[in-house]
Protein backbone atom coordinates (compact mmCIF):
# COMPACT_ATOMS: atom_id res chain seq x y z
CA UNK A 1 0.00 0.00 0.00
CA UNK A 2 1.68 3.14 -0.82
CA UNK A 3 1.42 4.84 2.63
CA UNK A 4 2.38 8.07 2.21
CA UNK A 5 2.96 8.95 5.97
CA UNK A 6 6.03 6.88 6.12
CA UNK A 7 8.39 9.60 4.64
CA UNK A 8 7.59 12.02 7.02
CA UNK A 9 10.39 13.93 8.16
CA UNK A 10 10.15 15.21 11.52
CA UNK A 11 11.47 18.65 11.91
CA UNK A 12 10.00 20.71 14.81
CA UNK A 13 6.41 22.40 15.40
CA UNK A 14 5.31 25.02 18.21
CA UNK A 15 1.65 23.96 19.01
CA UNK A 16 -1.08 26.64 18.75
CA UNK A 17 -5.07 26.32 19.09
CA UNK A 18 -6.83 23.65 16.42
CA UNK A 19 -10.21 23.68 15.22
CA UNK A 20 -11.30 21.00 13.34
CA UNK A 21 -14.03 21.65 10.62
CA UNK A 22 -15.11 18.39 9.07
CA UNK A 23 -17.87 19.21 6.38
CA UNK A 24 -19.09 17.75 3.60
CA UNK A 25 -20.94 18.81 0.32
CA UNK A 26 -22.57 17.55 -2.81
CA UNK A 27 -22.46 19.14 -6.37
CA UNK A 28 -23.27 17.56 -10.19
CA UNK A 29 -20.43 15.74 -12.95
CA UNK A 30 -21.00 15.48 -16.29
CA UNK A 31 -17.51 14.01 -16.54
CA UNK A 32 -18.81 10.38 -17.80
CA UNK A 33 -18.32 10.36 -21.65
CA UNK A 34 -20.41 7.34 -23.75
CA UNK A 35 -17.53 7.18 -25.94
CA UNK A 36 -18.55 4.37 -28.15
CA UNK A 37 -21.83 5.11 -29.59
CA UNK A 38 -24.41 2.36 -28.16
CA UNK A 39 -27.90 1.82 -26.36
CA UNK A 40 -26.08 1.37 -23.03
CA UNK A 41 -27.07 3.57 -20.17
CA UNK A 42 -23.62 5.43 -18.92
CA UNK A 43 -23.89 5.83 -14.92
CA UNK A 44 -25.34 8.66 -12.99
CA UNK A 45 -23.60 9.96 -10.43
CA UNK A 46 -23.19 12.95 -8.11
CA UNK A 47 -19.80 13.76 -6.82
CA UNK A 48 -19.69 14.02 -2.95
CA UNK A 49 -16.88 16.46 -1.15
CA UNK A 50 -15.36 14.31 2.03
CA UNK A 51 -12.90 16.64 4.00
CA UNK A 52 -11.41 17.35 7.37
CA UNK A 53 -8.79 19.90 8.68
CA UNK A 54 -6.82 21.86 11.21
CA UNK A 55 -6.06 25.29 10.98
CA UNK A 56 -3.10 26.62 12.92
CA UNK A 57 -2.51 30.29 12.50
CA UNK A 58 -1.99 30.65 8.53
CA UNK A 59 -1.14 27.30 8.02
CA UNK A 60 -3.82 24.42 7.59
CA UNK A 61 -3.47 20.64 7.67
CA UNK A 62 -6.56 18.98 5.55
CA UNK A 63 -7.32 15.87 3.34
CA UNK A 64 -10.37 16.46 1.10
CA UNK A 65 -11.45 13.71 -0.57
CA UNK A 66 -14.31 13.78 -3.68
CA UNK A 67 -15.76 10.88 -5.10
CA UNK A 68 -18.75 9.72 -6.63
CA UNK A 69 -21.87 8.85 -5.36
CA UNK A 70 -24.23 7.20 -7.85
CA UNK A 71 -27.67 7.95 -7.88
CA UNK A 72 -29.03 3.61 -8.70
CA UNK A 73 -27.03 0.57 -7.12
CA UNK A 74 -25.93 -2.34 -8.72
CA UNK A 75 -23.11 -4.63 -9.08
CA UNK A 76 -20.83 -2.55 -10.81
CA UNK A 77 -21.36 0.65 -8.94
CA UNK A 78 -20.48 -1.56 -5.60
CA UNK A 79 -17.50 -2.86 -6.90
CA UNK A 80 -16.79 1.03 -7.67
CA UNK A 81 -17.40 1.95 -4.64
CA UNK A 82 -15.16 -0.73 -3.00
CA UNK A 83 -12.68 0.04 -5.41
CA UNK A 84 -12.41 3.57 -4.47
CA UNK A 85 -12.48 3.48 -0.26
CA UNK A 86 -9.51 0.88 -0.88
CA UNK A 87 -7.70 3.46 -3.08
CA UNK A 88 -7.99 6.40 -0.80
CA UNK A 89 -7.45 4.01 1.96
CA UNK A 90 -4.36 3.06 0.31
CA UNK A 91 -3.30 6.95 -0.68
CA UNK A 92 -4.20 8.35 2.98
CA UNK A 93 -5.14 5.47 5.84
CA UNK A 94 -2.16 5.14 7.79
CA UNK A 95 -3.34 2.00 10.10
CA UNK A 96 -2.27 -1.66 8.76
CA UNK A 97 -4.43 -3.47 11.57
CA UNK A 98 -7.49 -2.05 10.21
CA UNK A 99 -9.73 -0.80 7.43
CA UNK A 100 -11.74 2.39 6.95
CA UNK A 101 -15.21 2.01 7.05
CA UNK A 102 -16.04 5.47 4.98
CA UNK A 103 -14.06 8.47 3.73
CA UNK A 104 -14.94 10.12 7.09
CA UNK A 105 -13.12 7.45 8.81
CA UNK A 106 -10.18 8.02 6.27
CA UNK A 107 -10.10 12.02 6.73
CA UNK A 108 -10.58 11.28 10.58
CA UNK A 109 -7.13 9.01 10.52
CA UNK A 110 -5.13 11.08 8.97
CA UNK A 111 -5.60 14.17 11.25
CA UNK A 112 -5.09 12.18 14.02
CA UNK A 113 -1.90 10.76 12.43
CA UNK A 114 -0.73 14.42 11.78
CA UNK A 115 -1.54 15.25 15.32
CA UNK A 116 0.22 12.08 16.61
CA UNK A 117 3.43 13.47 14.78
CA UNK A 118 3.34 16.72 16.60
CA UNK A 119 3.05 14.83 20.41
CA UNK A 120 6.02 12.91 19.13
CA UNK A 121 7.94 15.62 17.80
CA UNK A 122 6.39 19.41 19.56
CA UNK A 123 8.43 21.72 17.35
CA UNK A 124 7.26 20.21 14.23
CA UNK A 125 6.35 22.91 11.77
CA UNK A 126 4.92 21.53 8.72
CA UNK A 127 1.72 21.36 7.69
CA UNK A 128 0.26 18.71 5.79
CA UNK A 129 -2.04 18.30 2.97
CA UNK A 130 -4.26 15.48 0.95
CA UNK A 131 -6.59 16.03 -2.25
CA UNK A 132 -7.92 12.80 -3.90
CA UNK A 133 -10.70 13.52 -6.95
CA UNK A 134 -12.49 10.23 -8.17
CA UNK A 135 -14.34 10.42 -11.38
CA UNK A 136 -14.98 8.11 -14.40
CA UNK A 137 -13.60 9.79 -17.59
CA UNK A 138 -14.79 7.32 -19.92
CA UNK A 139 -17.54 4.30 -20.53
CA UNK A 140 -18.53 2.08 -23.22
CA UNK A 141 -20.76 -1.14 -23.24
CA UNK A 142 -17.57 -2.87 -22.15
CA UNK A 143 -16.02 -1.23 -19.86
CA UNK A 144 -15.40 2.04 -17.71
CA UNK A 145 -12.59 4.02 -17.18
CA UNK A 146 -11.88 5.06 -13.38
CA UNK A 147 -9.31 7.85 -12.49
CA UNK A 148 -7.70 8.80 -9.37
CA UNK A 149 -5.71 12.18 -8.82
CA UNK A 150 -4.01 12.35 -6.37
CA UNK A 151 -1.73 14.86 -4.40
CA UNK A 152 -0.39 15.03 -0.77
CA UNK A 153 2.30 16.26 1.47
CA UNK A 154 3.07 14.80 4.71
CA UNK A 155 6.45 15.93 4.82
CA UNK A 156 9.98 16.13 3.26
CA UNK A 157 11.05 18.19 0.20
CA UNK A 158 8.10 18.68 -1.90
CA UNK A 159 4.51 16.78 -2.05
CA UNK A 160 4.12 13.63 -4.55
CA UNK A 161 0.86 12.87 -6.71
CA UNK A 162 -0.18 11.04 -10.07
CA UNK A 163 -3.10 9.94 -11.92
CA UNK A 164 -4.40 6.31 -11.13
CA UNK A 165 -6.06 4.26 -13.67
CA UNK A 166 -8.84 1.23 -13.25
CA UNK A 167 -10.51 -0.13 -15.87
CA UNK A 168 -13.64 -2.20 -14.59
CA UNK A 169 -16.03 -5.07 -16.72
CA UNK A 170 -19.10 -2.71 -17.80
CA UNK A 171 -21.41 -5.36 -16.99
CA UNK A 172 -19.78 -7.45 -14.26
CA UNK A 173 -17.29 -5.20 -12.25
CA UNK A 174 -14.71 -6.31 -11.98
CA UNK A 175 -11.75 -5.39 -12.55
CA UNK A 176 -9.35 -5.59 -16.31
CA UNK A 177 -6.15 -5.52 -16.75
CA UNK A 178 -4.35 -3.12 -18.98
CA UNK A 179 -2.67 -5.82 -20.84
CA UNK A 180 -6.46 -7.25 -21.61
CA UNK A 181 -7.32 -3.79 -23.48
CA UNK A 182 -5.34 -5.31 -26.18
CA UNK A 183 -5.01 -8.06 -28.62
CA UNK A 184 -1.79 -7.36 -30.24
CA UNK A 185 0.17 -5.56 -26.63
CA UNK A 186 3.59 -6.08 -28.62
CA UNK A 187 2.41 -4.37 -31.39
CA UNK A 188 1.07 -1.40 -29.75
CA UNK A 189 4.37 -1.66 -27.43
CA UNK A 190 6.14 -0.88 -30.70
CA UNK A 191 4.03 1.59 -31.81
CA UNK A 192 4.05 3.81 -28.40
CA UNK A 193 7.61 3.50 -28.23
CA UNK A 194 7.74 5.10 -31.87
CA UNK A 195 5.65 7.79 -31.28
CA UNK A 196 7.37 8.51 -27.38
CA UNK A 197 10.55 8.66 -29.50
CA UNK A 198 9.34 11.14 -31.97
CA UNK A 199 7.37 13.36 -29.04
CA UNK A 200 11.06 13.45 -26.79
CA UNK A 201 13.56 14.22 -29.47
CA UNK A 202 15.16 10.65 -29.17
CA UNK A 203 16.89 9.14 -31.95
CA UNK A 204 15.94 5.98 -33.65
CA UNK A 205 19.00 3.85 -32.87
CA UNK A 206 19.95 6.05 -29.85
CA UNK A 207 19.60 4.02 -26.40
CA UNK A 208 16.12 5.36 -24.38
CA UNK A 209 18.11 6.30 -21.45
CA UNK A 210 21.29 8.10 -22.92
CA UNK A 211 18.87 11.40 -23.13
CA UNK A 212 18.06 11.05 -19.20
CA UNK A 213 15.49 8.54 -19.19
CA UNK A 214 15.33 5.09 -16.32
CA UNK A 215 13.45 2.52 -18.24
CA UNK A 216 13.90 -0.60 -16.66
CA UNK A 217 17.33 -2.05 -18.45
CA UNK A 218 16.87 0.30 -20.82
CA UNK A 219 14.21 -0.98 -22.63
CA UNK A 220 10.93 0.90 -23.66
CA UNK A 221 7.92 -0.57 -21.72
CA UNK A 222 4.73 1.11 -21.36
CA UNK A 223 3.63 3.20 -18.47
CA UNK A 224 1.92 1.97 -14.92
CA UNK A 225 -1.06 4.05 -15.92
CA UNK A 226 -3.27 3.71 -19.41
CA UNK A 227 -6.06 5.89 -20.09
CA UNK A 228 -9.03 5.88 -22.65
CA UNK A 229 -10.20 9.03 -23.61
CA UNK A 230 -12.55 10.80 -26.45
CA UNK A 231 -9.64 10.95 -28.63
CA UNK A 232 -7.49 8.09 -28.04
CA UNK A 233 -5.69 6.14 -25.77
CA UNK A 234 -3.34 8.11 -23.49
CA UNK A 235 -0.46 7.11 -21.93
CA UNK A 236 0.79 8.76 -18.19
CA UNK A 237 4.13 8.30 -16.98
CA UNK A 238 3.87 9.83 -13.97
CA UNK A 239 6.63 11.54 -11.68
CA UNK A 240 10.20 9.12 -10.90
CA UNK A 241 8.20 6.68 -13.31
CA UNK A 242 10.75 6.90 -15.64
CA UNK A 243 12.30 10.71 -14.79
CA UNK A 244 13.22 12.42 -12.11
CA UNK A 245 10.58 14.40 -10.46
CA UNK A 246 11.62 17.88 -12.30
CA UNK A 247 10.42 16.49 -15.38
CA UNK A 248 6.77 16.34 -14.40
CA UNK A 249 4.16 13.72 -15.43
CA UNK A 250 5.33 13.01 -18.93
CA UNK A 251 1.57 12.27 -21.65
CA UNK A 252 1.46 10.37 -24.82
CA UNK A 253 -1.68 10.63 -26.49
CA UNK A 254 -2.15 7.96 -29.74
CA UNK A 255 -5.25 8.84 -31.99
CA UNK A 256 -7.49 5.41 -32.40
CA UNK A 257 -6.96 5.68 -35.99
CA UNK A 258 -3.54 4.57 -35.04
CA UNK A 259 -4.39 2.65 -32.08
CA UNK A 260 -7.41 0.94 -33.10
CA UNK A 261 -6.16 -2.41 -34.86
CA UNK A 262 -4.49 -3.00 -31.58
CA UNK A 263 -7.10 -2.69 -29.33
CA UNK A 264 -9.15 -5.92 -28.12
CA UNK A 265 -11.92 -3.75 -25.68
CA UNK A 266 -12.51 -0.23 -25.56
């Protein structure tokens, strides 16, 4: 679980007066897209604003998390729904002898793991800070498209995020892999790595990594995190996937014209 609290670095905090403000608030998405053109019903959901925080002077410790709600139950929006308290749970829920029963239990645990660092450590002076926004950015008759963003900082030089990727069985829920989106992966393999070379200046018979690059021995592989989207399928290295952090998430986005032949579900 990638437990974010663990690289805390305790520095030293002067204590003042906390209120805690724990609210939460409702508001419309349009964000699911019926990109293939069928008689399937794409899900209605609201997205629901779970959030908690401490404010100490100027500075303010919080963790807001916003995920969907859907409006009609069924298999797949449970599985969703499990799928996404795990996730969060896995971004911000630092207990490994329990589970979170709801995001309020998930917001709740991670201001009392902030204000467990400052009875260890009294001069601690960092705030910290969680955002997690849920949302399905694409659906079909075959599948959807779930997306985590992610961002926090619990410490140390700078805050780490990245975009998460699920893709879940339309009519089943369950979960696919991104290796079953296609029926020729090499192919497409081949194909990403042409167009990544052509997008970052890197020469044909040059080595990946000679410009800077850490692909695992130095061969081309696709990223952690694939994406379907209106246009095509996008690919998301995200930060110290295969750069340093400087460099930034790093997007590859391959039209379906060119993807298409390669593609088993979409």
């Amino acid at each position: 679980m990638r437990k974010l609290f663990y690289f805390i670095l305790i520095a030293g905090i002067s204590v003042s007066c906390k209120k805690e403000t724990p609210t939460t608030d409702t508001s419309k998405t349009n964000a699911v897209i019926d990109s293939v053109k069928s008689d399937f019903d794409t899900l209605d959901y609201d997205m629901k604003k779970f959030e908690k925080r401490i404010v100490e002077g100027q500075d303010t410790t919080e963790l807001v998390l916003d995920v969907p709600v859907f409006k009609a139950k069924s298999v797949v929006t449970d599985s969703i729904d499990k799928l996404v308290l795990n996730e969060n749970s896995s971004l911000f829920y630092n207990d490994t002898l329990s589970q979170p029963k709801d995001f309020d239990a998930i917001c709740t645990n991670f201001i009392n793991t902030y204000n467990q660092a400052l009875k260890e450590e009294p001069e601690y002076t960092t705030s910290w800070q969680g955002y997690s926004t849920t949302t399905i950015e694409y659906q079909s008759s075959k599948l959807l498209n779930l997306v985590v963003d992610y961002w926090a900082f619990t410490g140390g030089a700078h805050g780490n995020g990245a975009s998460i990727s699920f893709f879940i069985d339309a009519k089943t829920g369950k979960q696919i892999k991104k290796e079953n989106l296609f029926s020729d992966l090499k192919g497409f393999t081949k194909l990403a790595e042409q167009k990544f070379r052509k997008q970052q200046s890197i020469p044909k018979n040059v080595n990946i990594n000679e410009t800077g690059y850490w692909f695992t021995d130095e061969k081309f592989h696709l990223p952690l995190n694939i994406f379907l989207t209106e246009k095509g399928v996008k690919l998301v290295y995200n930060q110290y996937e295969v750069a340093s952090y400087a460099e930034g998430p790093i997007e590859l986005l391959i039209p379906y014209k060119e993807a298409d032949k390669y593609l088993k579900l979409k």
